[in-house]
Protein backbone atom coordinates (compact mmCIF):
# COMPACT_ATOMS: atom_id res chain seq x y z
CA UNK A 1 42.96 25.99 40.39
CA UNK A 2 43.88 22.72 42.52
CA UNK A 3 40.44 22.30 43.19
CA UNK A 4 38.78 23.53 40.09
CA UNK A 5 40.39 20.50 38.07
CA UNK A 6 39.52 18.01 40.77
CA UNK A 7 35.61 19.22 39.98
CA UNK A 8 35.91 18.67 36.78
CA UNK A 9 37.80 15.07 36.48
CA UNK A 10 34.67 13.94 39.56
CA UNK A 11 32.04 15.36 37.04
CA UNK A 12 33.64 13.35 34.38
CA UNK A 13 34.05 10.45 35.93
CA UNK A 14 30.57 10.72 37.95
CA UNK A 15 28.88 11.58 33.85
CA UNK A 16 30.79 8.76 32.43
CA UNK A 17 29.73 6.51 34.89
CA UNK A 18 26.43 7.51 35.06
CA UNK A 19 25.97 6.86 31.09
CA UNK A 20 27.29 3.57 31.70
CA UNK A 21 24.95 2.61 34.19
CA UNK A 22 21.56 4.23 32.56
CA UNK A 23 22.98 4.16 28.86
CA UNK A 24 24.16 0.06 29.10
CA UNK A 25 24.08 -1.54 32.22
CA UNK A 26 20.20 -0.85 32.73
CA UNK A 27 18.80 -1.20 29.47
CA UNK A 28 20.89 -4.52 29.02
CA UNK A 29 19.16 -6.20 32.48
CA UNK A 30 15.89 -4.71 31.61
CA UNK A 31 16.04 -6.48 28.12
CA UNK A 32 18.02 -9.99 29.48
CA UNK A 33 15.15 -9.91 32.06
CA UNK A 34 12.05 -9.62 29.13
CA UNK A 35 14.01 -12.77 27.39
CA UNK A 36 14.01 -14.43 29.96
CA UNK A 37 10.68 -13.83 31.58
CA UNK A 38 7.99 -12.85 28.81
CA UNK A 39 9.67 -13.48 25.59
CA UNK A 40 7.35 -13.36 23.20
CA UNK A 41 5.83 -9.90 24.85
CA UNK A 42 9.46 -8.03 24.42
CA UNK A 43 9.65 -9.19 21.11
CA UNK A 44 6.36 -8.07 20.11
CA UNK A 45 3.87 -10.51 20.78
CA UNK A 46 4.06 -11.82 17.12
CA UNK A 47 1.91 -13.94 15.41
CA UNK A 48 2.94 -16.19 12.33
CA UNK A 49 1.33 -18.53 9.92
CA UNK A 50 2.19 -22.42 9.38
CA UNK A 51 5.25 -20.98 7.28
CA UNK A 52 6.43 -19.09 9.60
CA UNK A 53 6.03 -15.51 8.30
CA UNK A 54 4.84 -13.08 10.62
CA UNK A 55 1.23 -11.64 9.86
CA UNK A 56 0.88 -9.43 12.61
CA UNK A 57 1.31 -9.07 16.21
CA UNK A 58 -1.71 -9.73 18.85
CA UNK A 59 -1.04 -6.52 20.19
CA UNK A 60 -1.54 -4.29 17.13
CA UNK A 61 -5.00 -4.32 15.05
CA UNK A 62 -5.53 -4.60 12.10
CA UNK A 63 -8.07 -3.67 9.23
CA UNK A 64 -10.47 -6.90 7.57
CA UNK A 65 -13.10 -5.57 4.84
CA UNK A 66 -14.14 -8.94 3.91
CA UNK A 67 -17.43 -9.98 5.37
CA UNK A 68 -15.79 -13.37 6.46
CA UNK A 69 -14.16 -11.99 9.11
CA UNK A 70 -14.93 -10.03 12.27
CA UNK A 71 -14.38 -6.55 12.31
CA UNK A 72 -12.34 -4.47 14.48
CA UNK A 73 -13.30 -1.46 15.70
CA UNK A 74 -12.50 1.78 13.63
CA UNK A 75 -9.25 3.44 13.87
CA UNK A 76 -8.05 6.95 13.16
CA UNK A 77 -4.32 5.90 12.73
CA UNK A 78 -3.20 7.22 9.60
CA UNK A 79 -4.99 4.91 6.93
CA UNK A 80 -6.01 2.78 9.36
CA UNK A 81 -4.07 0.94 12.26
CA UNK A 82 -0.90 2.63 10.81
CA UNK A 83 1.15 2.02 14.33
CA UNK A 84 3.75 5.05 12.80
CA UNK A 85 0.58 7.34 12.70
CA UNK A 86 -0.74 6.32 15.82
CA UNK A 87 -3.25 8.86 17.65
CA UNK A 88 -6.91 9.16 18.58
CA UNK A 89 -8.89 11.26 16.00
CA UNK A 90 -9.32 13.91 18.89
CA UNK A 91 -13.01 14.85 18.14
CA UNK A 92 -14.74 16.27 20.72
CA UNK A 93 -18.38 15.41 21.90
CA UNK A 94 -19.68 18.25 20.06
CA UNK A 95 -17.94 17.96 16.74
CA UNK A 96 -20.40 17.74 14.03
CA UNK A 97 -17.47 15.71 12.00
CA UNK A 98 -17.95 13.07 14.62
CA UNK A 99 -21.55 13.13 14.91
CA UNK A 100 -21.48 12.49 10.89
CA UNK A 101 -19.14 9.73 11.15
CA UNK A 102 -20.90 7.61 13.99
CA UNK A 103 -24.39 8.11 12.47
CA UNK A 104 -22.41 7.00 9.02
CA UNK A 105 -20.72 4.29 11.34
CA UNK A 106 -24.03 3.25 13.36
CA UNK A 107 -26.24 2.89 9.45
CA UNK A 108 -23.04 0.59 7.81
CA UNK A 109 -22.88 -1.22 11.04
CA UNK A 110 -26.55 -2.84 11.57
CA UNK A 111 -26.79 -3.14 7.19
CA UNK A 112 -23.55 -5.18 6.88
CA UNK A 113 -24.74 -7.46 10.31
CA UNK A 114 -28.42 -7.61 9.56
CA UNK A 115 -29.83 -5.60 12.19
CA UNK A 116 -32.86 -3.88 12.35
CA UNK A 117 -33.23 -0.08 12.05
CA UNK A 118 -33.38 0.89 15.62
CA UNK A 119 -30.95 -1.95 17.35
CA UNK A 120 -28.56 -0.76 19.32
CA UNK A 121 -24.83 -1.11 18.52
CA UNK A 122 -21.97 -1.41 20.76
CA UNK A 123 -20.04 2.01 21.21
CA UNK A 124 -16.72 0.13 20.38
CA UNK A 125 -17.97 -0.19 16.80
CA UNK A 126 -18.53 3.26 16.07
CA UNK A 127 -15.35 5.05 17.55
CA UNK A 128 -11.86 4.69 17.03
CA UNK A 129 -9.44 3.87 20.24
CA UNK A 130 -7.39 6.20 22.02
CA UNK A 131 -4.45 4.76 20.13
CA UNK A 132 -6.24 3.96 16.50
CA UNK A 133 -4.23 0.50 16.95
CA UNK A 134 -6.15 -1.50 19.96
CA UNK A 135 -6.74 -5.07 18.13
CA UNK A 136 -9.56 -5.84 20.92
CA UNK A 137 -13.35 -5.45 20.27
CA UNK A 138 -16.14 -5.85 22.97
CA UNK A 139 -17.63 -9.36 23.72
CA UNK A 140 -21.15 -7.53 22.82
CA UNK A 141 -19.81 -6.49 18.90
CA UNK A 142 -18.35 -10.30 18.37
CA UNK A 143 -21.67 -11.41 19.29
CA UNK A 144 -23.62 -9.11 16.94
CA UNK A 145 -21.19 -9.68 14.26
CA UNK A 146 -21.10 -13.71 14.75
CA UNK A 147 -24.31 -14.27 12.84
CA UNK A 148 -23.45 -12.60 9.65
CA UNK A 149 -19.73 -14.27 9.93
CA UNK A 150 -21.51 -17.89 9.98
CA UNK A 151 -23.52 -16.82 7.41
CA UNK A 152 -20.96 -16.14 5.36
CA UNK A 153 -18.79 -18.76 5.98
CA UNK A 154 -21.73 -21.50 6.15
CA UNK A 155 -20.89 -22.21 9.49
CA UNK A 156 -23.17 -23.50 12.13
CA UNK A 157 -23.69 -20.18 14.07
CA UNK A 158 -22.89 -22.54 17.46
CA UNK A 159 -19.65 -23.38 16.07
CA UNK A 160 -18.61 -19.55 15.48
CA UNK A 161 -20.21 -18.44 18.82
CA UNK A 162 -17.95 -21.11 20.28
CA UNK A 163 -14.84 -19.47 18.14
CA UNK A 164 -15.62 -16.50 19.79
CA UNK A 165 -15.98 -17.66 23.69
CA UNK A 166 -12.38 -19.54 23.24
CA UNK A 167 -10.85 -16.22 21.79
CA UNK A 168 -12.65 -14.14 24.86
CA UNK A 169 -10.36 -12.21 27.34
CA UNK A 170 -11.70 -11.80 30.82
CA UNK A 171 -11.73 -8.30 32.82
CA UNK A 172 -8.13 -6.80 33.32
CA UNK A 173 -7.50 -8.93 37.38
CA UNK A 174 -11.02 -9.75 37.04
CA UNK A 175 -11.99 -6.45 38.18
CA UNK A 176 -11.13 -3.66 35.59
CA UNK A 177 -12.70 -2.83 32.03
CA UNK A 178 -14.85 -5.51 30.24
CA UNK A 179 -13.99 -9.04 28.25
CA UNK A 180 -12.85 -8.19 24.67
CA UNK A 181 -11.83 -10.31 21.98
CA UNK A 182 -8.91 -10.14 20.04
CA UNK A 183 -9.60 -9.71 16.04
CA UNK A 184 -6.84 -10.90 14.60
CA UNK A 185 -6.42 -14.27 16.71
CA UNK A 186 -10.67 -14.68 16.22
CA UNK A 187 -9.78 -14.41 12.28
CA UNK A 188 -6.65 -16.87 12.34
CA UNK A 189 -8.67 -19.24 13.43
CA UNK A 190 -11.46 -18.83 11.35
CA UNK A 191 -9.21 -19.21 8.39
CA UNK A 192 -8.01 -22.38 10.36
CA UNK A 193 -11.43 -23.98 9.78
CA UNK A 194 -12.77 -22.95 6.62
């Protein structure tokens, strides 16, 4: 019996400390180190306007229907970039649904940009991102859409390509994916000029 209550008070005491350890101890230093080190990632990446309210965060998209603005890519997240309803709209390559959507996508696409009948149009404009929330499009669609944005705007078309080469990520280390370009920041400081 001795030794059945001595198993018990070390699986107490090896459980309590345990939860102490990975319940507090960790989670504390893993936060005091994203203070301290990247800041405005662990808290969100948040971006604010000139009064300080936030208006979004550079990490989440977000949906502009105005023809001012660049357009993100299409997302499948509940209404749209709905970071609670976050998911891919799991479509399959052979799913008429999708077909029917792109070809919708593809038409709306080259009329609201100007583009002839048969140009091509990046692939990040017609489907929706594994998440439905990725804020990034592809260098190629903020090109495409630039002309139309200057247009409506009257901006010198120079002046918006420029917008969009100063708001251009490079690869992931140089080496992985391709350079996208952040919507919301692009649209911030659009609004910043006109």
């Amino acid at each position: 019996m001795k030794s059945f209550l001595a198993e018990i008070k070390t699986s107490v005491v090896v459980t309590l400390l345990f939860a102490f350890l990975l319940c507090g101890a960790y989670p504390l230093a893993v936060w005091a180190a994203g203070q301290a080190l990247f800041p405005a990632q662990a808290n969100g990446s948040l971006i604010t306007d000139a009064s300080g309210t936030v208006v979004g965060s550079s990490l989440i998209g977000q949906a502009f229907t105005s023809e001012k603005y660049f357009q993100p890519r299409p997302s499948a997240a509940g209404a749209g970039y709905d970071a609670a309803a976050s998911s891919g709209s799991n479509l399959g390559p052979t799913s008429q649904k999708l077909a029917d959507a792109i070809r919708d996508r593809v038409a709306t696409y080259r009329a609201t940009n100007g583009l002839a009948p048969d140009a091509p149009v990046p692939a990040d404009a017609l489907t929706a991102s594994a998440s439905g929330l990725d804020p990034h499009i592809s260098l190629a669609n903020a090109r495409l859409q630039a002309a139309r944005v200057a247009r409506v705007r009257a901006l010198p078309p120079a002046e918006v390509e420029s917008l969009v080469a100063a708001h251009t990520a490079d690869r992931d280390l140089k080496l992985f994916g391709e350079p996208t370009v952040n919507v919301l920041l692009l649209n911030r400081a659009l609004d910043a000029i006109r």
